[in-house]
N, C-alpha and C. Protein backbone atom coordinates (compact mmCIF):
# COMPACT_ATOMS: atom_id res chain seq x y z
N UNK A 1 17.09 12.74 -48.86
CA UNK A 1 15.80 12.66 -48.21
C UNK A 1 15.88 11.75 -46.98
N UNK A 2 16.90 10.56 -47.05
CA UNK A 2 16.89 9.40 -46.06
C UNK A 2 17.38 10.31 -44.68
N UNK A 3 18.50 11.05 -45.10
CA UNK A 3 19.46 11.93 -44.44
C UNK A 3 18.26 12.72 -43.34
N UNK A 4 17.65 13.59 -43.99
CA UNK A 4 16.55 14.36 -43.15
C UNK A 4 15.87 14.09 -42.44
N UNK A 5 15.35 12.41 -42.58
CA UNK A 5 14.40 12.26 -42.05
C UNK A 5 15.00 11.63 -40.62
N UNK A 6 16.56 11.03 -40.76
CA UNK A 6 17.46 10.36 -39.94
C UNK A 6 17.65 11.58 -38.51
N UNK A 7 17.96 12.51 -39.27
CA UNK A 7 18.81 13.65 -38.61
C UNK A 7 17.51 14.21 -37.79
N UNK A 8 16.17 14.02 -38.53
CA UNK A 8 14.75 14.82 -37.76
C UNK A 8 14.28 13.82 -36.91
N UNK A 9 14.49 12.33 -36.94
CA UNK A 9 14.16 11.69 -35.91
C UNK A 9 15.07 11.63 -34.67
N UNK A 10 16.53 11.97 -34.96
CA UNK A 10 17.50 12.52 -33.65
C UNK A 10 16.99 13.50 -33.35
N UNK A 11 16.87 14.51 -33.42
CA UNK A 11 16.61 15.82 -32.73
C UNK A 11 15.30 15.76 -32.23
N UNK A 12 14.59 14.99 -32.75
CA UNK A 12 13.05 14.31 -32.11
C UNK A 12 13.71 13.65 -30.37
N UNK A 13 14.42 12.59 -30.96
CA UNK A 13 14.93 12.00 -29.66
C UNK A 13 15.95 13.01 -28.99
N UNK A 14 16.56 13.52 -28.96
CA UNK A 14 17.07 14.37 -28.20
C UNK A 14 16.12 15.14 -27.13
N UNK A 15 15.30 16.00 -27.77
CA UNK A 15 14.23 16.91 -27.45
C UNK A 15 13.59 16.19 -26.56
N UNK A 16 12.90 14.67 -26.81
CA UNK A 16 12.33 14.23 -25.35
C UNK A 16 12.93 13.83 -24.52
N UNK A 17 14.36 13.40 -25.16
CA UNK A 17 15.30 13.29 -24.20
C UNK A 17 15.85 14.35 -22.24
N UNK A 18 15.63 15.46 -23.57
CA UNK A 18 15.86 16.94 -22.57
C UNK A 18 14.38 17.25 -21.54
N UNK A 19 13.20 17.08 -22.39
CA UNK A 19 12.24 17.14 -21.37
C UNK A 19 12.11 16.21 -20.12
N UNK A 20 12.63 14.84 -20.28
CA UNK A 20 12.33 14.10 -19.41
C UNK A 20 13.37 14.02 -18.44
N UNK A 21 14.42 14.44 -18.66
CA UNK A 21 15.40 15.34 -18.22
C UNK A 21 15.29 16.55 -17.62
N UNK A 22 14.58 17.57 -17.50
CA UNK A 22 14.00 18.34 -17.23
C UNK A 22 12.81 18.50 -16.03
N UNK A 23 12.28 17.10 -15.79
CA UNK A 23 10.97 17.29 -15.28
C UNK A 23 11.67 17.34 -14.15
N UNK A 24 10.33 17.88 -13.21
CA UNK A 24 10.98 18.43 -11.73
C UNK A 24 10.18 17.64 -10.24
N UNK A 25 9.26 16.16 -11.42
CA UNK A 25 8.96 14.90 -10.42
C UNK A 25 9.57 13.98 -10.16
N UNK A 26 9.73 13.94 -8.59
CA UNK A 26 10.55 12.83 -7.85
C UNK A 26 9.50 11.58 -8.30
N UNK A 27 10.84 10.48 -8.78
CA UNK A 27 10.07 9.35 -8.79
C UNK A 27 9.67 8.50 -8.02
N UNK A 28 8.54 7.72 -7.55
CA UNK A 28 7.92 6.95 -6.58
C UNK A 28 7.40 7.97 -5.37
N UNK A 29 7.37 9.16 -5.64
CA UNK A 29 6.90 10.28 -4.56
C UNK A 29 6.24 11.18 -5.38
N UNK A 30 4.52 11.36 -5.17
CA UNK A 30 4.05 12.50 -6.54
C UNK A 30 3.82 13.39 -5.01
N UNK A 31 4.61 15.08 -5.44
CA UNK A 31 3.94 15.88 -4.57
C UNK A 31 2.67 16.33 -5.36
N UNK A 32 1.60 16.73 -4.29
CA UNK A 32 0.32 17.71 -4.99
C UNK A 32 0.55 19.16 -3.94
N UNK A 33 0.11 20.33 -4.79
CA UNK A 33 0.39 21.47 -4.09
C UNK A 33 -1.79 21.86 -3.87
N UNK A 34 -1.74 22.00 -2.96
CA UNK A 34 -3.36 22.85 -2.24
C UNK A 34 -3.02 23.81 -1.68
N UNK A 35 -3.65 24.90 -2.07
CA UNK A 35 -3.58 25.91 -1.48
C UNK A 35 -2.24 26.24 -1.27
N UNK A 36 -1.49 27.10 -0.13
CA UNK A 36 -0.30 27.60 -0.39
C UNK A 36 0.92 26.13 0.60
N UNK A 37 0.42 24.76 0.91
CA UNK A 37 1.21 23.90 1.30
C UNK A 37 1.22 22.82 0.07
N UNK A 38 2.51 22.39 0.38
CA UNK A 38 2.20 20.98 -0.81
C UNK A 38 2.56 19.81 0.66
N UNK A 39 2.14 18.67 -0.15
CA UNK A 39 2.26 17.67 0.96
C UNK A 39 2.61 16.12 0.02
N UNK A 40 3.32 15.34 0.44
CA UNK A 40 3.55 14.35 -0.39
C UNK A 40 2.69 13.10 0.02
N UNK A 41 2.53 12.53 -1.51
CA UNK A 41 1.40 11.52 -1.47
C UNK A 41 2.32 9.97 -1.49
N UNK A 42 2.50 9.48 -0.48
CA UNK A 42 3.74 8.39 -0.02
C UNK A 42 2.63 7.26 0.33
N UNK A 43 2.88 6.01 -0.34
CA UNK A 43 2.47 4.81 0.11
C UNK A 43 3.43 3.91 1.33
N UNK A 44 2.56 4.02 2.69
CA UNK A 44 3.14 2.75 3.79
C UNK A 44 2.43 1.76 3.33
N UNK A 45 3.65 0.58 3.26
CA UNK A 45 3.71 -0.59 2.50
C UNK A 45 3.55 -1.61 4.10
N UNK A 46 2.88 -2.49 4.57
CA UNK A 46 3.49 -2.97 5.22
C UNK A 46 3.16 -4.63 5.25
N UNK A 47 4.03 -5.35 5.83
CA UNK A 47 3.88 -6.99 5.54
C UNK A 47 3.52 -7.60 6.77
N UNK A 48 1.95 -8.44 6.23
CA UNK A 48 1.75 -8.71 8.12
C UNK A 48 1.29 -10.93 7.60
N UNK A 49 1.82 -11.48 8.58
CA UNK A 49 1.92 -12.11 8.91
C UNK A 49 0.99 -12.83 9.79
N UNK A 50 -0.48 -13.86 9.43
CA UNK A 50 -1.38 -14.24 10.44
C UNK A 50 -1.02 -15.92 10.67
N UNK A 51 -0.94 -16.65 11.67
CA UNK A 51 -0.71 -17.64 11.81
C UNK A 51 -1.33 -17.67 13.95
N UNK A 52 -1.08 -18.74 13.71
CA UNK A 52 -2.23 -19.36 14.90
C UNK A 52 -1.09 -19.15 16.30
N UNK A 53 -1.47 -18.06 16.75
CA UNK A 53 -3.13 -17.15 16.91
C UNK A 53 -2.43 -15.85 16.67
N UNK A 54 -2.29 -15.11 15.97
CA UNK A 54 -1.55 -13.92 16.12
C UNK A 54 -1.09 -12.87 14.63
N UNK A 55 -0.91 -12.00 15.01
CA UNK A 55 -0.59 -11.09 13.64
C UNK A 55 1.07 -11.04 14.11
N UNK A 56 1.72 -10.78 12.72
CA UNK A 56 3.21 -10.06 13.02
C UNK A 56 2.90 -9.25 11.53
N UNK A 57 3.12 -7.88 11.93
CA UNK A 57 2.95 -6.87 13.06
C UNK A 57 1.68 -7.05 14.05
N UNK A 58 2.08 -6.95 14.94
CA UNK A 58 0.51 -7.01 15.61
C UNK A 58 -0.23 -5.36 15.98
N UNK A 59 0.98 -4.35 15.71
CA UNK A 59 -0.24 -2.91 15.66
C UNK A 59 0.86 -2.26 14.78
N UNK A 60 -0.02 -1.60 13.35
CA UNK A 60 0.74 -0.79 12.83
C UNK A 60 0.03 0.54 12.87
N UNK A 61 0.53 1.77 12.46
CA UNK A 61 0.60 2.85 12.99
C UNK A 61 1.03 3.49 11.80
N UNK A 62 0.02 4.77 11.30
CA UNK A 62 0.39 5.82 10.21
C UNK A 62 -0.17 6.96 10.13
N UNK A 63 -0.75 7.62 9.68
CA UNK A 63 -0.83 9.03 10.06
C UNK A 63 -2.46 9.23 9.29
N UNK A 64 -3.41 10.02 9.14
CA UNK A 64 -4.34 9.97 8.43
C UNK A 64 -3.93 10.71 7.00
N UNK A 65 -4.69 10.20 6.10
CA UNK A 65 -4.44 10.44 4.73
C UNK A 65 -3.38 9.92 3.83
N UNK A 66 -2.77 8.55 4.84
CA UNK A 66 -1.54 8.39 3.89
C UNK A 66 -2.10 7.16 3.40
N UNK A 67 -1.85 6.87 2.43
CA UNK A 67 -2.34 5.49 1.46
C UNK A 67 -1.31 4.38 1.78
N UNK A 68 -2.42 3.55 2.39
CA UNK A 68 -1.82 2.24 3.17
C UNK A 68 -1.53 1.16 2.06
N UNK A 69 -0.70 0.45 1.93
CA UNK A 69 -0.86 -1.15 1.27
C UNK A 69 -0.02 -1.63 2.15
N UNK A 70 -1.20 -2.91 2.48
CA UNK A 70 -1.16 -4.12 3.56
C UNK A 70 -0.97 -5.20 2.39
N UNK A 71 -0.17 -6.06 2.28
CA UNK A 71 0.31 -7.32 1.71
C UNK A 71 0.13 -8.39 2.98
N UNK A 72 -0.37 -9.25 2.91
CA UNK A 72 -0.64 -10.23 3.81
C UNK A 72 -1.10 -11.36 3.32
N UNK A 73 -0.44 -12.24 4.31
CA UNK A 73 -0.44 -13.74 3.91
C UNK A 73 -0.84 -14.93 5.06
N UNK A 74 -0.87 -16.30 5.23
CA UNK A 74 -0.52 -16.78 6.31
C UNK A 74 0.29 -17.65 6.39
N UNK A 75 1.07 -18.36 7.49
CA UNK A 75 2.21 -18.89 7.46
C UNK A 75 2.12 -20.52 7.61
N UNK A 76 0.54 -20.83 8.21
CA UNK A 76 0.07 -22.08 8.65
C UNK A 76 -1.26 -22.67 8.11
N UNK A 77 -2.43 -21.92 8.39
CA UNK A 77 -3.72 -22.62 8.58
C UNK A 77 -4.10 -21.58 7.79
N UNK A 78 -5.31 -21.55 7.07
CA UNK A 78 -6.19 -20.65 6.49
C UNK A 78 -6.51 -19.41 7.41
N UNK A 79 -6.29 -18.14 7.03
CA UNK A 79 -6.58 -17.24 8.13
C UNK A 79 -7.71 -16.42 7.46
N UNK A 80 -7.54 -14.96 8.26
CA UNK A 80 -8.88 -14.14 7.16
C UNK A 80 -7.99 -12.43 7.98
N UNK A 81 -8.01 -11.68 7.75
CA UNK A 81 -7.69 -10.52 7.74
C UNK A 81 -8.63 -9.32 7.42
N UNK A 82 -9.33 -8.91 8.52
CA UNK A 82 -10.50 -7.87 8.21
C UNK A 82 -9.97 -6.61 9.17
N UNK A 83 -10.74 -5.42 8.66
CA UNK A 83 -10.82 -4.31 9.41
C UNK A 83 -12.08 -3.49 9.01
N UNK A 84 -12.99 -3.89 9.73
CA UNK A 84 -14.40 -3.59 9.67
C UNK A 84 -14.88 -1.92 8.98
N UNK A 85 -13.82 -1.54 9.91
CA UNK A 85 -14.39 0.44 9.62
C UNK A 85 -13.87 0.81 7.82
N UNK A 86 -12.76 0.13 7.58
CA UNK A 86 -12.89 0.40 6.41
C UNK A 86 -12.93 -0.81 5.17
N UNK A 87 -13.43 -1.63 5.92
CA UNK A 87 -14.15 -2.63 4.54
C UNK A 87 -13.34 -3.54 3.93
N UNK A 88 -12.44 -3.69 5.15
CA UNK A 88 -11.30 -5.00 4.40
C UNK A 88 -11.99 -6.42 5.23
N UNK A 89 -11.54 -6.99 3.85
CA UNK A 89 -12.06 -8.69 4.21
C UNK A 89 -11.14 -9.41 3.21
N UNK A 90 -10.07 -10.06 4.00
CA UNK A 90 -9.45 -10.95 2.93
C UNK A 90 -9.00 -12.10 3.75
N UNK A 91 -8.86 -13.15 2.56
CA UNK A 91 -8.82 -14.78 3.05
C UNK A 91 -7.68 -14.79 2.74
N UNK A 92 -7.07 -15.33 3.78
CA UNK A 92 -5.31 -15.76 3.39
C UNK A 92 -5.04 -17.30 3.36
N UNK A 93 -5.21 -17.66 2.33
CA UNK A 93 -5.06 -19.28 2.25
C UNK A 93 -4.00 -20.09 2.29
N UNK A 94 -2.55 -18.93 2.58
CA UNK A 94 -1.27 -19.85 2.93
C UNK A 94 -0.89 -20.42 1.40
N UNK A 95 -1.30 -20.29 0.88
CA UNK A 95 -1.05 -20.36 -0.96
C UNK A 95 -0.09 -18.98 -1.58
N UNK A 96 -0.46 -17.92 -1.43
CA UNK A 96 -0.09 -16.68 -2.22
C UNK A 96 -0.48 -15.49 -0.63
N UNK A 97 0.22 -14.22 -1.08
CA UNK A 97 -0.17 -13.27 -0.51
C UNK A 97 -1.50 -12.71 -1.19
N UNK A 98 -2.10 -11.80 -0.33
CA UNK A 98 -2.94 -10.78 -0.52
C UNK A 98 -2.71 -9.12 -0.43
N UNK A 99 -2.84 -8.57 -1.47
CA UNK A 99 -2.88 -6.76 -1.46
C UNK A 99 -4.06 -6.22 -1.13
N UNK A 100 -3.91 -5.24 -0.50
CA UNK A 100 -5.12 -4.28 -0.21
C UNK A 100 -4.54 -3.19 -0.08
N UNK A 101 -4.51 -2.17 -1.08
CA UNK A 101 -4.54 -0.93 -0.51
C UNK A 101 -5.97 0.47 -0.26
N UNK A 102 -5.45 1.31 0.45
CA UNK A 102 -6.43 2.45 0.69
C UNK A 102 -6.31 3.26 1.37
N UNK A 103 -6.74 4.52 1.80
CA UNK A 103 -6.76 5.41 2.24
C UNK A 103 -7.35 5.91 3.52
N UNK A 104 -5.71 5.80 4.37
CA UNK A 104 -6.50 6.07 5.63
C UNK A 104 -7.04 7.48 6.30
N UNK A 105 -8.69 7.91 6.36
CA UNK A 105 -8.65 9.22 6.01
C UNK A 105 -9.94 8.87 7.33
N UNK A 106 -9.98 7.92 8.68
CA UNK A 106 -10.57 7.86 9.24
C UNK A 106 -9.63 8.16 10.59
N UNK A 107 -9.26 8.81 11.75
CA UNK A 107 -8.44 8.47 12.95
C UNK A 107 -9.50 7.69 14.13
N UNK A 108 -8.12 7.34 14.77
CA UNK A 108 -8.84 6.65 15.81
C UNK A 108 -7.35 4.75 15.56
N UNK A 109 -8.29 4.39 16.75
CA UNK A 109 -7.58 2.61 16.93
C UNK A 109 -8.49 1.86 16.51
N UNK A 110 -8.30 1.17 15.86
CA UNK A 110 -9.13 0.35 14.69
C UNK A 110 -8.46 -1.36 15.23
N UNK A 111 -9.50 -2.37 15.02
CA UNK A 111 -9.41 -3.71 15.58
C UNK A 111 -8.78 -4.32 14.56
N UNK A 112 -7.73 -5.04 13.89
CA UNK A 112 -7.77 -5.89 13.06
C UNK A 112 -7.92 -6.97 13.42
N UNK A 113 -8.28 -8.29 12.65
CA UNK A 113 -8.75 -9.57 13.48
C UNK A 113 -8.99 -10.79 12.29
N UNK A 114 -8.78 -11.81 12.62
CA UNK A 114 -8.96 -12.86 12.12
C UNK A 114 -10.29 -13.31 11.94
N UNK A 115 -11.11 -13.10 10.63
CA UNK A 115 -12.60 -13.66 10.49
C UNK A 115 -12.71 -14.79 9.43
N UNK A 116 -11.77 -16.30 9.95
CA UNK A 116 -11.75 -17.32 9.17
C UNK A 116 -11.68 -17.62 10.02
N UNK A 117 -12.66 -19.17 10.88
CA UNK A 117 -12.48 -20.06 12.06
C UNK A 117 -11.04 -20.87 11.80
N UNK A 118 -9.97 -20.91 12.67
CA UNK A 118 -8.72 -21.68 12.59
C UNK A 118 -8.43 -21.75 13.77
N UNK A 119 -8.78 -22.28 14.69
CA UNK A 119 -8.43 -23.22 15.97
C UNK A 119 -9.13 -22.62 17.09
N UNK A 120 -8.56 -23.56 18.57
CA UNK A 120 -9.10 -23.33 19.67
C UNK A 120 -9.35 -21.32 20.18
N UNK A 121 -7.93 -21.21 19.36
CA UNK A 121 -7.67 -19.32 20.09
C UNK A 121 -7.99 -18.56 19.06
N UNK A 122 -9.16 -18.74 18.00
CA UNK A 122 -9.27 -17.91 16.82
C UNK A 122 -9.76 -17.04 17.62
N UNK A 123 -10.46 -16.27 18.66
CA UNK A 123 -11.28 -15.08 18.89
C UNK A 123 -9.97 -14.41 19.64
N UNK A 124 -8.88 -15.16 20.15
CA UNK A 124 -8.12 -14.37 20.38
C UNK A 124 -6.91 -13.61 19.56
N UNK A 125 -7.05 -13.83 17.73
CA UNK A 125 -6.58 -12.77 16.98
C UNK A 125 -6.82 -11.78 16.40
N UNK A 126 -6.36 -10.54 17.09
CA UNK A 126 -6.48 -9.99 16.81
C UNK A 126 -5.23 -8.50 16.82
N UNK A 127 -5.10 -7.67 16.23
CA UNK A 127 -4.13 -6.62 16.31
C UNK A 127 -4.83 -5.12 16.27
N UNK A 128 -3.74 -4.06 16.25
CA UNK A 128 -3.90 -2.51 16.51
C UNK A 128 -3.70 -1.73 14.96
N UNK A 129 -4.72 -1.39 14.18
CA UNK A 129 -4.47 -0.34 13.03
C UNK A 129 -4.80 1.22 13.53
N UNK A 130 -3.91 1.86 13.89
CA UNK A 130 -3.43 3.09 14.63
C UNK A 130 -3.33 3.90 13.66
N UNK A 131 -4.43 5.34 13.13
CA UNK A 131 -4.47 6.27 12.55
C UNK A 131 -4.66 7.72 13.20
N UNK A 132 -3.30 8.40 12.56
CA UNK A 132 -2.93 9.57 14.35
C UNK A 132 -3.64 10.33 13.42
């Protein structure tokens, strides 16, 4: 009886073994198929950098519909990291980074900008979020 149940839990593991083996999804890339195109659903990751007075990157650039995550931090003074049109507002306290992701499904040149007061040139940070 021990035997059967040994030998039925291998062929258990085998079997999902072979399915997962089998599957025909790339990992960290899910395609979705619409209609007769498929198109892949890819996260731009990108790392931006606010410190007095300035972004690094100072314009990033992606395509519409691709799902953005912005990680951002600051390197000096308390900063703030907004982009008005789509509803980002984050405080970068030079402690830890910040995540934001979302979906850029608006085109056009979009302002990013510093909305935490940190010195004489705070109105002059600002950068380019570029959705073709």
């Amino acid at each position: 009886m021990k035997k059967n149940k040994f030998f039925i839990g291998i062929l258990c593991m085998l079997g999902l073994l072979i399915i997962i083996g089998c599957s025909n999804s790339p990992i960290g890339n899910v395609e979705k198929e619409t209609g007769s195109e498929a198109f892949s659903e890819e996260v731009k990751e990108f790392r931006v950098e606010a410190f007095q007075f300035g972004f690094e990157p100072s314009t990033i650039t992606v395509n519409k519909g691709d799902t953005v995550r912005i990680i951002a931090n600051s390197r000096d003074v308390p900063h703030g990291f907004a982009i008005d049109e789509y509803g980002i507002n984050l405080y970068l306290d030079g402690l830890r980074s910040k995540t934001i992701e979302f979906t850029a499904d608006k085109t056009g040149t979009f302002i990013y900008y510093c909305n935490v007061p940190c010195g004489g040139e705070h109105s002059s940070m600002r950068g380019r979020f570029i959705v073709k």
